[in-house]
N, C-alpha and C. Protein backbone atom coordinates (compact mmCIF):
# COMPACT_ATOMS: atom_id res chain seq x y z
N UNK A 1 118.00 118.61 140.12
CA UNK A 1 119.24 119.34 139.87
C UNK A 1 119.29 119.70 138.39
N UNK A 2 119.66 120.82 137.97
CA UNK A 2 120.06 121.59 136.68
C UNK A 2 120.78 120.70 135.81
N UNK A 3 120.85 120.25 134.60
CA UNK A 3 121.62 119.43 133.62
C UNK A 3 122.90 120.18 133.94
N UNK A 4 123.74 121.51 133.95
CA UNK A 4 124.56 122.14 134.03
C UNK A 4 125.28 121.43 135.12
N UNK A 5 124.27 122.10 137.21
CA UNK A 5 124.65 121.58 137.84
C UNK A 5 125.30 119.69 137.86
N UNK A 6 124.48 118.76 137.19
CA UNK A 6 124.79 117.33 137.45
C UNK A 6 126.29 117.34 136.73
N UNK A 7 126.21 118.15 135.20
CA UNK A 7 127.26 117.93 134.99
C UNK A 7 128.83 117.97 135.53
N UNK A 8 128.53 119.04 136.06
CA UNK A 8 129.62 119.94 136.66
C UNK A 8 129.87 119.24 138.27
N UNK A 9 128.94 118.26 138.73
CA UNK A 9 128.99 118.00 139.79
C UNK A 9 129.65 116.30 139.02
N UNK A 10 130.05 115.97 138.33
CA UNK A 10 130.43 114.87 137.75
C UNK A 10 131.73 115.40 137.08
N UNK A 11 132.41 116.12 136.62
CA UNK A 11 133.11 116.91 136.57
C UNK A 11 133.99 117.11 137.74
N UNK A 12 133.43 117.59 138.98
CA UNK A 12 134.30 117.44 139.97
C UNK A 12 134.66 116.11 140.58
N UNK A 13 133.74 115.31 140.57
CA UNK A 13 134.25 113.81 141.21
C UNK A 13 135.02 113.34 140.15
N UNK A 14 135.39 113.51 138.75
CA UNK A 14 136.52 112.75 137.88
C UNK A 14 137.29 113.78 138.54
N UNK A 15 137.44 115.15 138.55
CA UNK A 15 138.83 115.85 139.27
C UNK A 15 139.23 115.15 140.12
N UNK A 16 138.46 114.99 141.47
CA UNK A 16 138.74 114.31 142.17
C UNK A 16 139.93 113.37 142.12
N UNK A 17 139.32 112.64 141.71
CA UNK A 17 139.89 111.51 141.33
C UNK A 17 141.54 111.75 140.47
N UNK A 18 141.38 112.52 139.38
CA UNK A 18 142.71 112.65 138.77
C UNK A 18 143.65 113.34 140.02
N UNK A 19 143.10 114.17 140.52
CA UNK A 19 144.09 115.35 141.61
C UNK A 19 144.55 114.00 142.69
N UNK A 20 143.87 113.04 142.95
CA UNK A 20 144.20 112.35 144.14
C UNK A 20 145.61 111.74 143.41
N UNK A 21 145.74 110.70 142.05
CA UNK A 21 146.54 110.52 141.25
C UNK A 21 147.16 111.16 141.34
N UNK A 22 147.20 112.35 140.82
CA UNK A 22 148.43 113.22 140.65
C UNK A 22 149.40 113.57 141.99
N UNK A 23 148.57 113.60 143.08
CA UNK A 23 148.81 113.61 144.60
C UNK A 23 149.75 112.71 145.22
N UNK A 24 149.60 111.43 144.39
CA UNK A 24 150.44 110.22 144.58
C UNK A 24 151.67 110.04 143.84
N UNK A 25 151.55 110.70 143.10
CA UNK A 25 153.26 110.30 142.28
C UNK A 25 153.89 110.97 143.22
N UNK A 26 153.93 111.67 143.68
CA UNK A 26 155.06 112.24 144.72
C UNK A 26 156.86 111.95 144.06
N UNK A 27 156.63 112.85 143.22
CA UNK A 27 158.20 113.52 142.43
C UNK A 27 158.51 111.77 141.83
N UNK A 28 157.94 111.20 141.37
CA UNK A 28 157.80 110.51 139.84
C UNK A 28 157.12 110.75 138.55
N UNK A 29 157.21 112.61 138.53
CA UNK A 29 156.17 112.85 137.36
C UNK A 29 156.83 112.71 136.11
N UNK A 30 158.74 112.58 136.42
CA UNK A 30 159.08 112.26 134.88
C UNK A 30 159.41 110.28 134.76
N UNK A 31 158.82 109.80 135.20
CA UNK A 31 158.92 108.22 134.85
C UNK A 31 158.17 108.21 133.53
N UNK A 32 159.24 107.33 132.93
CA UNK A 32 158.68 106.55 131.51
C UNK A 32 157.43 105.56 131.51
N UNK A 33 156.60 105.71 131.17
CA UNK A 33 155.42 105.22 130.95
C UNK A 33 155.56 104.35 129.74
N UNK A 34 156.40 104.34 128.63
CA UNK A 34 156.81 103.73 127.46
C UNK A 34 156.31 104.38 126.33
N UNK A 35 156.31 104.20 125.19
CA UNK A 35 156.56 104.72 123.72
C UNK A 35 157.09 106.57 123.48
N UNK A 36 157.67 106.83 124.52
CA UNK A 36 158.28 108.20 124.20
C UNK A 36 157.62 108.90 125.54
N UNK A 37 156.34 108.69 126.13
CA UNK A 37 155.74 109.33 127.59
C UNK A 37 156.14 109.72 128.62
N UNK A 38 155.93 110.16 129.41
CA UNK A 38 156.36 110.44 131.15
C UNK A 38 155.09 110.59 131.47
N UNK A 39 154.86 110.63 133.09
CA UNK A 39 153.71 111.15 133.76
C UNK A 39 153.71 112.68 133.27
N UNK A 40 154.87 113.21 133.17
CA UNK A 40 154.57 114.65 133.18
C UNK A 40 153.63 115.13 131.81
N UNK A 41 154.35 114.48 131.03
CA UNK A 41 153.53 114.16 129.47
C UNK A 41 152.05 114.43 129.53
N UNK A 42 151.75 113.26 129.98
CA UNK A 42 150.22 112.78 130.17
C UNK A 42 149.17 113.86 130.99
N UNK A 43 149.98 114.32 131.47
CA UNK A 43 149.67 115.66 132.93
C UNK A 43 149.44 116.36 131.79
N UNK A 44 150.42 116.90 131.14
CA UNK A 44 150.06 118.39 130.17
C UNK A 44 148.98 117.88 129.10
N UNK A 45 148.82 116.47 128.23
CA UNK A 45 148.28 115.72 127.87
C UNK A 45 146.54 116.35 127.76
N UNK A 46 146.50 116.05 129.00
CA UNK A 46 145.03 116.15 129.68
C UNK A 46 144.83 117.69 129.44
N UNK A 47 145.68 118.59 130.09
CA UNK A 47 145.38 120.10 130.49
C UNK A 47 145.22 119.93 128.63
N UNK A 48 145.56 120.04 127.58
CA UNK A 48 145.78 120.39 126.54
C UNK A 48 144.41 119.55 125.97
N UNK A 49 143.60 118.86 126.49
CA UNK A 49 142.63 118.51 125.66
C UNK A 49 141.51 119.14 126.82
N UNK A 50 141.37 119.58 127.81
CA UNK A 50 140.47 120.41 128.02
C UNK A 50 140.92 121.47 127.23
N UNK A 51 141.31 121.88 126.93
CA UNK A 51 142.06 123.50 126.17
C UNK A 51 141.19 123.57 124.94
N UNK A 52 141.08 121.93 124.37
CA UNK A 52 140.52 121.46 123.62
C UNK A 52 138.80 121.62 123.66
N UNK A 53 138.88 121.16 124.48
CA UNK A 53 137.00 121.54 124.85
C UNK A 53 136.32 122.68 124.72
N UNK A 54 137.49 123.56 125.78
CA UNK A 54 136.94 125.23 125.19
C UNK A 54 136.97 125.74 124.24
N UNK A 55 137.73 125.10 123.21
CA UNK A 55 137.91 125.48 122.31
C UNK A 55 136.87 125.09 121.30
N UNK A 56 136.41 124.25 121.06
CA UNK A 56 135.18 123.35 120.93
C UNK A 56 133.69 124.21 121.07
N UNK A 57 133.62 124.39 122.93
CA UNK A 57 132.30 125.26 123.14
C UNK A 57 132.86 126.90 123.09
N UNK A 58 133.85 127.42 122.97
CA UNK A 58 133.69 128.79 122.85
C UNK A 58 134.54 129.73 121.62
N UNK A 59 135.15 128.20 120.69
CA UNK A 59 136.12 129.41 120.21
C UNK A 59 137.37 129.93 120.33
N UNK A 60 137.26 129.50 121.97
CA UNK A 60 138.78 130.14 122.19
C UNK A 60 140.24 129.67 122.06
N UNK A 61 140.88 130.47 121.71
CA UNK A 61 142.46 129.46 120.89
C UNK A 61 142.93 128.76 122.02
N UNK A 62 143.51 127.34 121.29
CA UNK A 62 144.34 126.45 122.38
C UNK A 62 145.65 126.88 122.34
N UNK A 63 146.14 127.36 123.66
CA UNK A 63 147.01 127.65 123.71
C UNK A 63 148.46 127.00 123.10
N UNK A 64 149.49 127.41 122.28
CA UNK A 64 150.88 126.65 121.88
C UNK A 64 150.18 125.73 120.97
N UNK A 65 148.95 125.62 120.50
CA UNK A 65 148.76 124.50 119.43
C UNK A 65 148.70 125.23 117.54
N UNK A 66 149.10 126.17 117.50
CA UNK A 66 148.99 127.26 116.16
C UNK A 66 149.94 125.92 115.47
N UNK A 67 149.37 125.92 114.15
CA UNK A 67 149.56 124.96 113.40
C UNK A 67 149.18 123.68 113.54
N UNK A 68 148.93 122.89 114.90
CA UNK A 68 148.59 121.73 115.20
C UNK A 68 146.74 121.46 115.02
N UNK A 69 146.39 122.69 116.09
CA UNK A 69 144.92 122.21 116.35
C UNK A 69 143.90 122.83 114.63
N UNK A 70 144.05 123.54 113.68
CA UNK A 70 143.64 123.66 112.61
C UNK A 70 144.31 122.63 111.78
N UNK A 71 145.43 121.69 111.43
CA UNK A 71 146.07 121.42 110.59
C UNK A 71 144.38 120.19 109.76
N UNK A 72 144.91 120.14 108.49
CA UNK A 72 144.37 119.77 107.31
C UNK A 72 145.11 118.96 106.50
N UNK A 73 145.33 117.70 106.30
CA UNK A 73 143.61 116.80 106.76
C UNK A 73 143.94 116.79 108.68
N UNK A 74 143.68 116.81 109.74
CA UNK A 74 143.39 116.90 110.89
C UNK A 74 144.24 115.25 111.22
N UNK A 75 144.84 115.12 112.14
CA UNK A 75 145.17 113.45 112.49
C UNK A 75 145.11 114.10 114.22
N UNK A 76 145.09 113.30 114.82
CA UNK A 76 144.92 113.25 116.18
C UNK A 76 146.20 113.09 116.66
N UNK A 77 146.68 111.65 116.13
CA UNK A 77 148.12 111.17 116.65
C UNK A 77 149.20 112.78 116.23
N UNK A 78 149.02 113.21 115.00
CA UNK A 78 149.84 113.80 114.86
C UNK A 78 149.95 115.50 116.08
N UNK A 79 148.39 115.52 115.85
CA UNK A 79 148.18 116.78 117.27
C UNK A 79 148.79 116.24 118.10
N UNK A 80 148.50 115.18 118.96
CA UNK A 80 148.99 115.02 120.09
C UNK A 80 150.46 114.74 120.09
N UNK A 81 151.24 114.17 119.37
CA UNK A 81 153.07 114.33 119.43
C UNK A 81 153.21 115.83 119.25
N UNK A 82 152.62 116.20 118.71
CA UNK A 82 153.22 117.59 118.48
C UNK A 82 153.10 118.53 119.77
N UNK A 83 152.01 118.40 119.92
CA UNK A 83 151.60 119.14 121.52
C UNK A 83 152.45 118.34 122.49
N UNK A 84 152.83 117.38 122.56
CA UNK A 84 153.92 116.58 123.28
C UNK A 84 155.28 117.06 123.46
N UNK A 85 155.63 116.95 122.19
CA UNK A 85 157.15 117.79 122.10
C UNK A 85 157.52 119.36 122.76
N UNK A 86 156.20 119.61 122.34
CA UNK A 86 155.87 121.75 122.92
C UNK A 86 156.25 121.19 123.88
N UNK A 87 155.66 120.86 124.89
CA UNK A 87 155.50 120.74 126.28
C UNK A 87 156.82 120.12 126.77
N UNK A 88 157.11 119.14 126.35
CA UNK A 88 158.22 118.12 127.18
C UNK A 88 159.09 119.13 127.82
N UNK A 89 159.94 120.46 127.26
CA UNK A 89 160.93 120.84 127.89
C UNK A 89 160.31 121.81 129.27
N UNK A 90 158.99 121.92 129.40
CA UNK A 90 158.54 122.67 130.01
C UNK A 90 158.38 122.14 131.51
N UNK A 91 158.88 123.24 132.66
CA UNK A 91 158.76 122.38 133.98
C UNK A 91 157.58 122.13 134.21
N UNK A 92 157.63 121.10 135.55
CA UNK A 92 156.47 120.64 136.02
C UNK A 92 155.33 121.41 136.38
N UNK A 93 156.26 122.65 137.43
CA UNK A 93 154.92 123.36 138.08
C UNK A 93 154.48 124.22 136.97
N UNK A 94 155.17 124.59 135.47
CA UNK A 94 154.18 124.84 134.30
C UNK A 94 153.02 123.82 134.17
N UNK A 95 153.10 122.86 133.60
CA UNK A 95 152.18 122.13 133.52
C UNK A 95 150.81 121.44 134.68
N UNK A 96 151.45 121.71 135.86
CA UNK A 96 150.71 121.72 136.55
C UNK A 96 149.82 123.21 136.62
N UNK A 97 150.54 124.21 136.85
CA UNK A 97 149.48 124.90 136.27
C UNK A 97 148.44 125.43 135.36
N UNK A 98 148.93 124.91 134.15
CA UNK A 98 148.66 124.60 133.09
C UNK A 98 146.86 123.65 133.55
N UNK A 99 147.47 122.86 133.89
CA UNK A 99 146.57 121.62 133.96
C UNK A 99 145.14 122.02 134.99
N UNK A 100 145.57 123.18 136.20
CA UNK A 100 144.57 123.70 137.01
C UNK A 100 143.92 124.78 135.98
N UNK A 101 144.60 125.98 135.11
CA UNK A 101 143.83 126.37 134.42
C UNK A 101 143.07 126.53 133.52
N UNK A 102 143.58 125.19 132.80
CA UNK A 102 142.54 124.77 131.29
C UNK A 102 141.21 124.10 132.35
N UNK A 103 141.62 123.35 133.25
CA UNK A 103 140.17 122.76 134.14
C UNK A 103 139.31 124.10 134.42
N UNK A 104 139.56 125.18 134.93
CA UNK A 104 138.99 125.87 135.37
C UNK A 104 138.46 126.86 134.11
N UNK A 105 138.99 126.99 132.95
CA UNK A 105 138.31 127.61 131.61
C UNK A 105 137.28 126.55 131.09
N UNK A 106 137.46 125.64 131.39
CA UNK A 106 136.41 124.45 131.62
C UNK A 106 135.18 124.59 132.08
N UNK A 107 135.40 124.50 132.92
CA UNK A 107 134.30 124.93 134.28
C UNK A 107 133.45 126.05 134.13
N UNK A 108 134.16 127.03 133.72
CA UNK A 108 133.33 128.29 133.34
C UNK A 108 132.73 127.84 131.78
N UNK A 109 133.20 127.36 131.37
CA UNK A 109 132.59 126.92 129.87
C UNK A 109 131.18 126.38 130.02
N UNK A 110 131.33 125.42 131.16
CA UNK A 110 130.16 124.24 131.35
C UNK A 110 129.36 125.22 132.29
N UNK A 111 129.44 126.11 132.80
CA UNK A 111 128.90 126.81 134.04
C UNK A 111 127.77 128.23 132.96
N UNK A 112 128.77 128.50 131.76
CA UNK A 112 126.99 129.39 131.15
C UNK A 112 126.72 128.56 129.97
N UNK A 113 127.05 127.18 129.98
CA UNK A 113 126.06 126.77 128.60
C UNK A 113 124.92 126.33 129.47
N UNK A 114 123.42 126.23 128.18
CA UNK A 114 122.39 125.82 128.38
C UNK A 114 122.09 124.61 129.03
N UNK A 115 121.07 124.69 130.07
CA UNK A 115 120.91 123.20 130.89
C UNK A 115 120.24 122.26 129.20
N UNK A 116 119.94 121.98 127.99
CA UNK A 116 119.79 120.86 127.22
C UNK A 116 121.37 120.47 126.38
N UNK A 117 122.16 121.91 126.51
CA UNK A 117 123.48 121.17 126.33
C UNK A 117 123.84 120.07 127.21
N UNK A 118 124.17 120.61 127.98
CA UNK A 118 124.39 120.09 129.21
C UNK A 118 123.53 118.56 129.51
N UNK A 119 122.81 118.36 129.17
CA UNK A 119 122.04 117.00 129.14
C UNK A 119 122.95 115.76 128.55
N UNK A 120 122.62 114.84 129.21
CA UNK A 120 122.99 113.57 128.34
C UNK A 120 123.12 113.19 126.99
N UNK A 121 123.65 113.56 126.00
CA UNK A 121 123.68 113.49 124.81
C UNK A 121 123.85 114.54 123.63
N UNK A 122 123.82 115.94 124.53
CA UNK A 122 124.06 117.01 124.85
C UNK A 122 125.22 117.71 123.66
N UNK A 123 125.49 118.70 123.58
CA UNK A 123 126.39 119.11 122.92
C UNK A 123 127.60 119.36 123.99
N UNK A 124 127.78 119.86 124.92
CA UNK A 124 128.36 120.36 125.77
C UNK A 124 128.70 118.76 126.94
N UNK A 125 127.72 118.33 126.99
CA UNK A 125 127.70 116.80 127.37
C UNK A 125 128.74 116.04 126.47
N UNK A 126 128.91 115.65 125.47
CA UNK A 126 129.35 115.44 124.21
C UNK A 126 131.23 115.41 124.53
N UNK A 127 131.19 116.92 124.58
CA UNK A 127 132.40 117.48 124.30
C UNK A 127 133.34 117.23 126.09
N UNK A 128 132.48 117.11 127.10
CA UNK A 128 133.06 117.13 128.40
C UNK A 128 133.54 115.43 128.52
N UNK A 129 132.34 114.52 127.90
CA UNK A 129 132.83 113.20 127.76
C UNK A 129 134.02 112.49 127.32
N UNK A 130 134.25 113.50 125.79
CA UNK A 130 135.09 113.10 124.95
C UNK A 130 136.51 114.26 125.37
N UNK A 131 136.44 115.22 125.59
CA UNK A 131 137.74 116.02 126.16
C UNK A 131 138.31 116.15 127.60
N UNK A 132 136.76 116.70 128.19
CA UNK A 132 137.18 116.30 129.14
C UNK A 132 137.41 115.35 130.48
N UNK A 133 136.07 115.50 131.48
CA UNK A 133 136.55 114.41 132.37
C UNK A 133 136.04 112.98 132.25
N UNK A 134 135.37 112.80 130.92
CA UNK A 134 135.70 111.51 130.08
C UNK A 134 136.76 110.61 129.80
N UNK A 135 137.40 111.93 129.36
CA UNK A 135 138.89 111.79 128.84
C UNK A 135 140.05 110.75 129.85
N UNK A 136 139.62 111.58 131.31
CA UNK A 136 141.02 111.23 132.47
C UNK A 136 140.77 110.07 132.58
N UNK A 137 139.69 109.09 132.96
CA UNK A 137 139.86 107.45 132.71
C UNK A 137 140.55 106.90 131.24
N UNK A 138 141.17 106.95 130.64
CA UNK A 138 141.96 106.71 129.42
C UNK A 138 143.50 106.96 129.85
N UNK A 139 143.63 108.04 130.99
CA UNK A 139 144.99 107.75 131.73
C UNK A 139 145.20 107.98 132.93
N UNK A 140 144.11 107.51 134.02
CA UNK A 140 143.90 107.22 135.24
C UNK A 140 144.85 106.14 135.62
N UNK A 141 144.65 105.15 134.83
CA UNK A 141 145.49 103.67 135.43
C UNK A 141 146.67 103.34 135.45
N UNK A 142 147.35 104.57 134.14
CA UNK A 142 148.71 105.16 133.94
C UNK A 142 149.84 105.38 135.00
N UNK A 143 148.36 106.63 135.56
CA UNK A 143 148.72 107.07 136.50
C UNK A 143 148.74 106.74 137.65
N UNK A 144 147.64 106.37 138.50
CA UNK A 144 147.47 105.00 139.47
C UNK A 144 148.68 104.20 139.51
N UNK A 145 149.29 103.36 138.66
CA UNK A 145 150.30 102.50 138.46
C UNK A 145 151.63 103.26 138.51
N UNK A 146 151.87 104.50 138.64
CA UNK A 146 153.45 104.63 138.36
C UNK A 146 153.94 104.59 140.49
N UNK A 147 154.66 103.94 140.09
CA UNK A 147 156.15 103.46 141.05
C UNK A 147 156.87 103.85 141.40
């Protein structure tokens, strides 16, 4: 199988997995999770760091992050409250869509880079680990757990 294909086929089994999660809250997406969070949070959370990825392999602007995703010196914590606050007033089925279409600018991202990106250690490998479906185990159990 193609470095591209394995990836992308690993890629879909973490979807998997998050969509089944998300499948389960069944209208608890605004429960408090604690330090300021909701599920819904964490939902846009995710969509906003694939946004991140593409942005990464292609360049292309993250959406609602102007001022956040360039800022200097760069802090993470501070990107992410900020991209937090954007979002909070925004409804669900935004962010849910949100969340299907940064995956899928994704997908096409990982779908024309090079099969040695795409490899284990990879540049494109790299960036899918750390943004994206790397990423959703860091708030899988979050999510799993809400009540």
């Amino acid at each position: 199988m193609a470095q591209c294909d394995e990836l992308l086929a690993q890629m879909s089994a973490a979807r998997i997995e998050l969509d089944a999660a998300v499948a389960r809250l069944d209208g608890r997406e605004e429960q408090d999770l604690g330090d300021g969070w909701r599920v819904c949070d964490v939902l846009a959370h995710i969509a906003l760091w694939e946004r991140v990825a593409v942005w990464k392999l292609l360049g292309t602007p993250v959406p609602h992050a102007e001022g956040l995703v360039d800022r200097e010196p760069w802090d993470q914590d501070v990107f992410n409250e900020g991209m937090r606050e954007r979002w909070r007033s925004r409804p669900l089925d935004d962010v849910l869509t949100e969340l299907n279409m940064a995956h899928a600018a994704l997908l096409a991202a990982v779908a024309n880079a090079s099969d040695d990106e795409c490899a284990a250690g990879g540049r494109v490998w790299t960036v899918i680990d750390e943004d994206g479906a790397g990423h959703y185990e860091h708030h899988l159990a979050d999510l799993r757990a809400t009540r």
